[in-house]
Protein backbone atom coordinates (compact mmCIF):
# COMPACT_ATOMS: atom_id res chain seq x y z
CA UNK A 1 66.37 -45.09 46.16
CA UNK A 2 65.90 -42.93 43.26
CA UNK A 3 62.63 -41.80 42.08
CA UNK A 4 60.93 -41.39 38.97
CA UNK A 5 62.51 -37.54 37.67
CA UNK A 6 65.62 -39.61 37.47
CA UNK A 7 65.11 -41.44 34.86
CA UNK A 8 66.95 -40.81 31.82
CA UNK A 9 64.93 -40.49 28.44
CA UNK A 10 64.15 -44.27 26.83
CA UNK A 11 64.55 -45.66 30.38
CA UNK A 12 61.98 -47.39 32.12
CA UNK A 13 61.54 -48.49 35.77
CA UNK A 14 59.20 -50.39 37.74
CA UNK A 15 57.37 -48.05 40.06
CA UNK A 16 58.06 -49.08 44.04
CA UNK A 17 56.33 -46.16 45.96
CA UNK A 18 53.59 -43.44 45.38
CA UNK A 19 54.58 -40.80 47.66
CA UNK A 20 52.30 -37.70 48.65
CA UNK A 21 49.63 -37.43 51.16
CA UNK A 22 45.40 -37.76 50.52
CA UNK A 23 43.52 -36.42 47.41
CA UNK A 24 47.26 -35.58 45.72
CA UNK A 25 48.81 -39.51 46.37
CA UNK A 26 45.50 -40.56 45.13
CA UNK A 27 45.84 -38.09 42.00
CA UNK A 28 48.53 -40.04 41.22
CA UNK A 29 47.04 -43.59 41.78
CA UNK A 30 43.98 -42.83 39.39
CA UNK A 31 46.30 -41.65 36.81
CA UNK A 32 47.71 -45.65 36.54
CA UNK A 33 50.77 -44.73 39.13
CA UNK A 34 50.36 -47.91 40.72
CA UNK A 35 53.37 -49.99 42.23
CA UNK A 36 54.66 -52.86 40.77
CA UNK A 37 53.91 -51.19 37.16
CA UNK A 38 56.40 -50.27 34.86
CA UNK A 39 56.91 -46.95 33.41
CA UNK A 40 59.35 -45.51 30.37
CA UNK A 41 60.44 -41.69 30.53
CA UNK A 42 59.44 -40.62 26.50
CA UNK A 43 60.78 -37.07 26.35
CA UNK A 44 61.37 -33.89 28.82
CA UNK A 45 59.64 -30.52 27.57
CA UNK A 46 62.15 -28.03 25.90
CA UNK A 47 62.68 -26.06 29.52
CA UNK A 48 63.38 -29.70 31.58
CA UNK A 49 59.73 -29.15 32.79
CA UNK A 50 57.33 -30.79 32.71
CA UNK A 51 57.83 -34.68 32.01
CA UNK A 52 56.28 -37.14 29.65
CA UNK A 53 56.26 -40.88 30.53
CA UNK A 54 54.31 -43.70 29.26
CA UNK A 55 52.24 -46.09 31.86
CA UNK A 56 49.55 -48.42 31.75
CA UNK A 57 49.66 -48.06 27.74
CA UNK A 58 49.26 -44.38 27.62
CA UNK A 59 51.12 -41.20 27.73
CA UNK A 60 51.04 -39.09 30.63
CA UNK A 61 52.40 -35.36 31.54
CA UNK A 62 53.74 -35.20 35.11
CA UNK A 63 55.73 -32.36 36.88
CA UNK A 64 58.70 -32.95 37.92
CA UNK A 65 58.50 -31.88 41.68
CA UNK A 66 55.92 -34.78 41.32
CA UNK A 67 57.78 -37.28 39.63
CA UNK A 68 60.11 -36.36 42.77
CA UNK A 69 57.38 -37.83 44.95
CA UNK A 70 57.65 -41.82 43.39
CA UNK A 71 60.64 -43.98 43.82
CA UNK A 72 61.41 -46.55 41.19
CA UNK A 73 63.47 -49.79 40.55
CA UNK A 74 64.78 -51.99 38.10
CA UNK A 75 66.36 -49.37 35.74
CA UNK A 76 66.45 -50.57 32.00
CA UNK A 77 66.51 -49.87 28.69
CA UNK A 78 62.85 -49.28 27.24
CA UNK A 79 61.66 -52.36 25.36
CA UNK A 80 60.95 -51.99 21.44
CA UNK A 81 57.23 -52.02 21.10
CA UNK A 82 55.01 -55.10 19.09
CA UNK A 83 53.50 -52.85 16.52
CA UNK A 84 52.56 -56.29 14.55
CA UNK A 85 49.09 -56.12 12.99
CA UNK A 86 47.02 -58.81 14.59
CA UNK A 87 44.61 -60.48 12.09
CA UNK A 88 41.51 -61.92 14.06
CA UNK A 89 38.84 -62.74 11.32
CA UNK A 90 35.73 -60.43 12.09
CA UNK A 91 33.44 -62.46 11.04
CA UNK A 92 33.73 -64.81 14.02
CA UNK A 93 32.34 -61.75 16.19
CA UNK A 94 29.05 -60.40 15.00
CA UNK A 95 28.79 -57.12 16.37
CA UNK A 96 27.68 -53.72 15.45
CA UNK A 97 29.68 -50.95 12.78
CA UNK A 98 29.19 -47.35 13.55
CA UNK A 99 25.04 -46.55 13.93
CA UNK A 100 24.01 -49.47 14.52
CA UNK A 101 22.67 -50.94 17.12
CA UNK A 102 23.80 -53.19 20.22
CA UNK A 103 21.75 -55.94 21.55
CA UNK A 104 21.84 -54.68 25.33
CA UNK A 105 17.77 -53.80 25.43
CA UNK A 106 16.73 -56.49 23.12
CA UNK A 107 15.55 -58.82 26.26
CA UNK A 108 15.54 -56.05 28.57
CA UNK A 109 14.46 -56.62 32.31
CA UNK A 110 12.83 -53.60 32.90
CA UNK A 111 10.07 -54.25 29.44
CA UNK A 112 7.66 -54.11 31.81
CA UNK A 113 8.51 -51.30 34.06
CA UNK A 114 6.33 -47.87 33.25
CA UNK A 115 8.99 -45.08 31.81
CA UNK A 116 9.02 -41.83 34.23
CA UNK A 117 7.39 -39.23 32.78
CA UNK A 118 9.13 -35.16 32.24
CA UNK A 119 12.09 -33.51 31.41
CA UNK A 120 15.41 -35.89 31.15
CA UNK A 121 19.09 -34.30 31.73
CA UNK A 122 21.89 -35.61 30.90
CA UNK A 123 25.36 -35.66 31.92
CA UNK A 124 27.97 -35.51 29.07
CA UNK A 125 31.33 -36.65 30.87
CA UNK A 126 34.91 -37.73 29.47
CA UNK A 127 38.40 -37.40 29.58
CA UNK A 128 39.84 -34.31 28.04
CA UNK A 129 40.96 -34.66 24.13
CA UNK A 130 38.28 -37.26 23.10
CA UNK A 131 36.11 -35.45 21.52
CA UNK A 132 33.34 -34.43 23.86
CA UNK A 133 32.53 -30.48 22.94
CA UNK A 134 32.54 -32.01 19.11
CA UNK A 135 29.96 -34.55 20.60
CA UNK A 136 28.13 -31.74 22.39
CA UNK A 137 27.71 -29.37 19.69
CA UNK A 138 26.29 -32.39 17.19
CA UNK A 139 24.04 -33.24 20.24
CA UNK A 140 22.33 -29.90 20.92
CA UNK A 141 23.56 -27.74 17.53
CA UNK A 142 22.38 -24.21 17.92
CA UNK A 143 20.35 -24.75 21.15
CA UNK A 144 23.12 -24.15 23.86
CA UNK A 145 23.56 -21.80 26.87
CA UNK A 146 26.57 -20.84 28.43
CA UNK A 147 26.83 -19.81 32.21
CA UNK A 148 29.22 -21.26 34.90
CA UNK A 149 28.99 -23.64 37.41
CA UNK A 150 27.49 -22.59 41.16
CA UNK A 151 30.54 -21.02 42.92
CA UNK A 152 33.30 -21.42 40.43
CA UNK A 153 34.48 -19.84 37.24
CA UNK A 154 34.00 -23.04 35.43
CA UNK A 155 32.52 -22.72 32.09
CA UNK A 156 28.50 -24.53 32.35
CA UNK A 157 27.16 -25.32 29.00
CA UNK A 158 23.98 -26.78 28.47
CA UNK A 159 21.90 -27.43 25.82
CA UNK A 160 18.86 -29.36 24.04
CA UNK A 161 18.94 -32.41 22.44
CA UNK A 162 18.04 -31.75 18.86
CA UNK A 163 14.60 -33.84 18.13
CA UNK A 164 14.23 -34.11 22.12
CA UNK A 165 12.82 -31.15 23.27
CA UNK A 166 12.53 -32.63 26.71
CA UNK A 167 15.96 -33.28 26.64
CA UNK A 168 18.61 -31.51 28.40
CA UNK A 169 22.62 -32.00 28.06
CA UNK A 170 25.28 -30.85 30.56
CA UNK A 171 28.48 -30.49 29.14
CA UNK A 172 30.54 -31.22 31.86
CA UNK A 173 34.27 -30.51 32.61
CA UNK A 174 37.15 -32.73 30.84
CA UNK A 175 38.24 -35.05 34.07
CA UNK A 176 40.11 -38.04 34.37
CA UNK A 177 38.63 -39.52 37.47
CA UNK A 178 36.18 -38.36 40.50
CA UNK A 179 38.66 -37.78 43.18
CA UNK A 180 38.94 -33.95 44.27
CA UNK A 181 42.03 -33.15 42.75
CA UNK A 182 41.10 -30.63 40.13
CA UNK A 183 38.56 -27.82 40.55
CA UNK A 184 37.29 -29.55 37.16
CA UNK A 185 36.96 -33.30 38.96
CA UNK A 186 35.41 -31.22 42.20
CA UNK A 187 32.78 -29.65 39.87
CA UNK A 188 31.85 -32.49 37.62
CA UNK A 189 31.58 -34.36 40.87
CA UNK A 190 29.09 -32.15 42.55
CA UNK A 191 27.03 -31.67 39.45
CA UNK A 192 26.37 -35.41 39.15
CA UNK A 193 25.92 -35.96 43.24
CA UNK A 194 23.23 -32.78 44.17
CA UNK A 195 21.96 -32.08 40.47
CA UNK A 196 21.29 -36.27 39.57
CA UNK A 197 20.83 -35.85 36.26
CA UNK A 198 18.43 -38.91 34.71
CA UNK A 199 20.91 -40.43 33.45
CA UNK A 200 24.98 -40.09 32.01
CA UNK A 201 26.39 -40.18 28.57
CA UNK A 202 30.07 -41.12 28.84
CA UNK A 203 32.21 -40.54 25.79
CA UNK A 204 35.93 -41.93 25.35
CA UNK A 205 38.62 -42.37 23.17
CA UNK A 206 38.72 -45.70 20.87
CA UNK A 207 42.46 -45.05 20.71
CA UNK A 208 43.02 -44.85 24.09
CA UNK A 209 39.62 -47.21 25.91
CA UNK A 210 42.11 -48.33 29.07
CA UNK A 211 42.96 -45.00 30.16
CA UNK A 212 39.28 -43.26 29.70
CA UNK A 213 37.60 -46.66 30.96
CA UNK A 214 39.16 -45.63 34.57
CA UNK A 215 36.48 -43.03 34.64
CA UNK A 216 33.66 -45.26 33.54
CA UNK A 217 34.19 -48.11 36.12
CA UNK A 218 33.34 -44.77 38.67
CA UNK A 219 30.76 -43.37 37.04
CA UNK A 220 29.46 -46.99 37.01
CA UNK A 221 29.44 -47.16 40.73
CA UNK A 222 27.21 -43.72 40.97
CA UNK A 223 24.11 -46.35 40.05
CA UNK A 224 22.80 -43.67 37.40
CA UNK A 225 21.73 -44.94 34.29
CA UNK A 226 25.43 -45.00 31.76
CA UNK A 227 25.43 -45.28 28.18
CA UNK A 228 29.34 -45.78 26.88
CA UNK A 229 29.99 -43.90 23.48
CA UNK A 230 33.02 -45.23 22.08
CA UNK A 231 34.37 -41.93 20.01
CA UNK A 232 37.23 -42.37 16.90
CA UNK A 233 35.90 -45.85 16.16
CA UNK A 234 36.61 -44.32 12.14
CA UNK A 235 40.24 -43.73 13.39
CA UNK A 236 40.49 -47.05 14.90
CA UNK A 237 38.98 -48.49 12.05
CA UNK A 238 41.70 -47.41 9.56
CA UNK A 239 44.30 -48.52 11.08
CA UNK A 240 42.76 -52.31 10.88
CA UNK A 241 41.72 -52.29 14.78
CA UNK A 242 38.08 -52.98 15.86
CA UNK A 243 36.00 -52.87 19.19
CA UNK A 244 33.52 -56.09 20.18
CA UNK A 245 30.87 -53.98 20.96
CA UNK A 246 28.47 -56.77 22.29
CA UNK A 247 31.30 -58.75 24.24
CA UNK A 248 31.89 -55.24 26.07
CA UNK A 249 28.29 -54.56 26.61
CA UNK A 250 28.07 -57.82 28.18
CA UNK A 251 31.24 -57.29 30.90
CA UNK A 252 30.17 -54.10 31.71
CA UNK A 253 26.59 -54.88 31.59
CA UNK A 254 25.64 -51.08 29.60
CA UNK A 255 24.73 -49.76 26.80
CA UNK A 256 28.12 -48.96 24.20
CA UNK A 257 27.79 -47.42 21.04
CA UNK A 258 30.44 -47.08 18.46
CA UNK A 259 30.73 -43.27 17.26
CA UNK A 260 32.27 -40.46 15.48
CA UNK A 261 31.72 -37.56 16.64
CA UNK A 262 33.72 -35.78 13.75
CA UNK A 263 31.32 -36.89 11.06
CA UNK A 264 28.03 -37.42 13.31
CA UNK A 265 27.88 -40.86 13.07
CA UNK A 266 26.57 -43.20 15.35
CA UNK A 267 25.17 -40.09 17.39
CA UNK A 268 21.64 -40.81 16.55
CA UNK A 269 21.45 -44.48 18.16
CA UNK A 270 23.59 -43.04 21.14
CA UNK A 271 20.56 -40.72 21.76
CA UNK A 272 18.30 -43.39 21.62
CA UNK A 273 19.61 -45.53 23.93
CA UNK A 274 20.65 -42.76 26.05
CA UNK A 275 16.87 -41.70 26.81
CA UNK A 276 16.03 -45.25 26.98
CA UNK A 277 18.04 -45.84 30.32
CA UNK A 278 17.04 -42.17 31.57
CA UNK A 279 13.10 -43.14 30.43
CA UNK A 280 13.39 -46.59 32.42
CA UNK A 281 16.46 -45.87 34.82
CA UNK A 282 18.57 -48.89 33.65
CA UNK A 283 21.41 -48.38 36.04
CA UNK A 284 24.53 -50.63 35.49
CA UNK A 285 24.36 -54.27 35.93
CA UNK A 286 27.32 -53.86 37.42
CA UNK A 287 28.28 -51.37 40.03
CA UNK A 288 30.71 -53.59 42.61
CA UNK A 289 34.09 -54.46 40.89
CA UNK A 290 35.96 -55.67 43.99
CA UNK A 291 36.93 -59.71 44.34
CA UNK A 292 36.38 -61.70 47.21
CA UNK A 293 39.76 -63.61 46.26
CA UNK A 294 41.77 -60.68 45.30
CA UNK A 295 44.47 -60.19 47.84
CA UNK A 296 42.73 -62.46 49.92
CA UNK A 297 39.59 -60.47 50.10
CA UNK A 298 41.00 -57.31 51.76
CA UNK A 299 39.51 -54.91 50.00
CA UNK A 300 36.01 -57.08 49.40
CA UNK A 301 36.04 -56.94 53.29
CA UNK A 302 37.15 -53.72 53.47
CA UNK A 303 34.42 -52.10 51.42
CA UNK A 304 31.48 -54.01 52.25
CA UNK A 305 32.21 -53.04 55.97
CA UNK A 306 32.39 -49.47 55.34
CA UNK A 307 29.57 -50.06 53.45
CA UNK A 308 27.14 -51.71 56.22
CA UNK A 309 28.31 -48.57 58.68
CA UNK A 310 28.08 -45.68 56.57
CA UNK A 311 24.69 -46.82 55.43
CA UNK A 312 22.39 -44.00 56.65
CA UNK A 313 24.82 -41.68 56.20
CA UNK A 314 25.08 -42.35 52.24
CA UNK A 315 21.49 -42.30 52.11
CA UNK A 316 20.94 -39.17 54.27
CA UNK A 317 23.63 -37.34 52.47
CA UNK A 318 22.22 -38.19 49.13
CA UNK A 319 25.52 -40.33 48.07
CA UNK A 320 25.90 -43.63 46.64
CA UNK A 321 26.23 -46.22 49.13
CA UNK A 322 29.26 -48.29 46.92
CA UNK A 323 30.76 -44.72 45.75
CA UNK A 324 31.01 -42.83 48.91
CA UNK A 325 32.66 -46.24 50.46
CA UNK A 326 35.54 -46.91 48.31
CA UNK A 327 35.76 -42.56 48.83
CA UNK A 328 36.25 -43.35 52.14
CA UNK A 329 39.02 -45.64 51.76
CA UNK A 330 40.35 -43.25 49.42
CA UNK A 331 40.87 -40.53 52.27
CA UNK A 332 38.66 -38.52 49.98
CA UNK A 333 37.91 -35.63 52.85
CA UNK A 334 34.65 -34.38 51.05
CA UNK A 335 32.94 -37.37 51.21
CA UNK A 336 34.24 -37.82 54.85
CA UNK A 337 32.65 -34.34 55.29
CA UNK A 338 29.33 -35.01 53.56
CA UNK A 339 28.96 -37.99 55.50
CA UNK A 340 28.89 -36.22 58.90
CA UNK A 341 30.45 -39.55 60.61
CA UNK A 342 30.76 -39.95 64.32
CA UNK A 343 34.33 -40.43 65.98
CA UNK A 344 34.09 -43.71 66.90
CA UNK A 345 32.42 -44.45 62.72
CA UNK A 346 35.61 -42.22 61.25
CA UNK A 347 38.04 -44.39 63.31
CA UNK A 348 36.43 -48.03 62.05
CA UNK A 349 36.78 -46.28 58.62
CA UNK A 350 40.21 -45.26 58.92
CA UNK A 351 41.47 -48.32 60.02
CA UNK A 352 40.31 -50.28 57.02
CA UNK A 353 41.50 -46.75 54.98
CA UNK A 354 45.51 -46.83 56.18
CA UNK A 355 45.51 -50.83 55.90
CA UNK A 356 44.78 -50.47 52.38
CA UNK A 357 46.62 -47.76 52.02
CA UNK A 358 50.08 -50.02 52.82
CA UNK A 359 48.50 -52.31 50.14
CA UNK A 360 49.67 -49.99 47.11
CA UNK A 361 45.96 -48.35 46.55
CA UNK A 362 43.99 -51.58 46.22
CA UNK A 363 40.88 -49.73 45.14
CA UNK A 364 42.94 -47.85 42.37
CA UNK A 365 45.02 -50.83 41.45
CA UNK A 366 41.91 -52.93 40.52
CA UNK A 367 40.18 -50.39 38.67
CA UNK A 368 43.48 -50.70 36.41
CA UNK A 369 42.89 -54.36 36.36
CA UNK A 370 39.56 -54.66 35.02
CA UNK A 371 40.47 -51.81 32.01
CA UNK A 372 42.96 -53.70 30.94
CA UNK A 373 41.23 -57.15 31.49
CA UNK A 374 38.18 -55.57 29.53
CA UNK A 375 40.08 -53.96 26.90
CA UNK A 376 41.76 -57.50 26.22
CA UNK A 377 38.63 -59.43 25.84
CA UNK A 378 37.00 -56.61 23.58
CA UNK A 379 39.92 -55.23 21.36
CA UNK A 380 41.59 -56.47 18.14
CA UNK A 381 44.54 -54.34 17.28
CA UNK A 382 45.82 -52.41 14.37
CA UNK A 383 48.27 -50.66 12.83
CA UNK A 384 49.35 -48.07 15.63
């Protein structure tokens, strides 16, 4: 079989297997590794090392002593791309520029609910390279303190919201997803499990919405309050492409607010909404992503079992009930830990963990699924 640091450059290859063992195979299946997809080698660095190929629509860096680790099939020539501009008349979809408003709180459940009272904080989290520490600094300006993170040498930076004095920021590491791969991931992680800030500002890249979306569908399932800023929109823009703001708000069921970070715009309504959600903890409408029909309900079963065991556990342990289970069937061995499970509770959740497991990463897979799903419904392309 021969495996993916094989590939010649301008080949692709469908991937067949994700080798490695716990948080490392699962590095690889959050990064859009997933079986059955295809992937192109682009170029080799100048030294052979490392390798850049393009999957799920984006470009990715791997080692090669990794790319040793995944078998592929189906060797071919890489297909020309469709850069054709796709005209879809705007005014058919009413939805808001850059600054304006969505219309997610207009008929808001929670009118009637009394806003908690005292200092907010916030988490700023993204992918690296979309503009977050630009984002940060227009967010807080002057009024920042550096320190680092409890027990690493992780960079902490904090700061004020400027006309929000009883608003606090976190800039949080650059991550791709919440597994414990990274000491970044592992600190971001912690930060937003034992410090629960009120609520999360997630920033990603216009450019790029189905790779950085990965990370919102699991921030999602942390049921904290998310707003979604959508950075580059100008950049997107330009080259004739456009977000539906309000048809994403609606499938994802939070706030999202078109921004550029570069020349401050849009930042002011993201702050509004953000300490709207945090005021009146509106979580996600939508924190459960699995189908009961998808591969017959496996994972649906799966999780939802897990998820009626590990019950006091999640809650004793301060974790999110939906979170910590799909963890679990992740193999992810700090959640296991946190949980303090019982023998006979680790081998009912193992079971349902290796059974998936020979399913290609269900719980990774349909996390790809629903990005690109959403970014279909809510994206008219440009000139790229």
């Amino acid at each position: 079989m021969m495996t993916l640091d094989e590939l010649a450059v301008g080949e692709s290859a469908l991937l067949q297997t994700v080798g490695g063992e716990g948080v490392l195979r699962q590095h690889f299946l959050d990064m859009g590794l997933i079986p059955g997809e295809e992937v192109t080698l682009v170029r080799f660095a100048p030294l052979g090392d490392p390798m850049e190929i393009m999957v799920q629509g984006y470009e990715l860096t791997l080692r090669k002593d990794d790319a040793q680790k995944i078998e592929v099939t189906n060797v071919h020539p890489a297909a020309a791309k469709d850069r054709k501009h796709l005209r879809v008349e705007t005014s058919t979809y009413l939805h808001p520029g850059l600054g304006e408003p969505g219309k997610y709180h207009e008929e808001s459940a929670y009118s009637d609910v009394k806003p908690i009272e005292g200092r907010l904080t916030f988490a700023l989290v993204g992918n690296q390279n979309c503009g977050k520490t630009t984002l940060f600094n227009q967010l807080t300006g002057s009024n920042q303190h550096v320190g680092n993170f409890p027990g690493v040498t992780v960079d902490q930076k904090t700061g004020v919201i400027r006309g929000y004095p009883e608003a606090e920021v976190v800039d949080l590491p650059g991550i791709y997803s919440l597994s414990p791969y990274t000491s970044e991931e592992i600190v971001s992680r912690e930060f937003i499990l034992k410090q629960k800030p009120t609520g999360i500002i997630n920033i990603v890249d216009a450019t790029n919405l189905t790779r950085n979306l990965y990370l919102t569908m699991q921030l999602m399932e942390l049921g904290i309050p998310v707003v979604l800023a959508i950075n580059m929109m100008d950049e997107m823009e330009n080259n004739g492409g456009s977000i539906l703001i309000n048809e994403m708000e609606r499938l994802l069921q939070i706030p999202v607010v078109p921004i550029s970070a570069v020349k401050n715009q849009g930042v002011g309504e993201l702050v509004k909404h953000a300490i709207h959600v945090a005021r009146y903890q509106e979580k996600p409408g939508i924190t459960d992503f699995c189908d009961k029909n998808d591969h017959h309900g496996a994972l649906h079963r799966a999780l939802h079992g897990i998820m009626h065991l590990i019950e006091d556990h999640a809650k004793a342990a301060g974790i999110p009930l939906r979170f910590a289970a799909s963890k679990l069937v992740e193999g992810d061995p700090l959640v296991e830990q946190a949980l303090a499970l019982e023998a006979n509770e680790k081998s009912f959740c193992g079971t349902f963990s290796r059974s998936l497991k020979k399913s290609a990463g269900l719980t990774a897979r349909l996390r790809w699924q629903i990005c690109a799903s959403s970014l279909s419904a809510v994206s008219v392309k440009g000139r790229w």
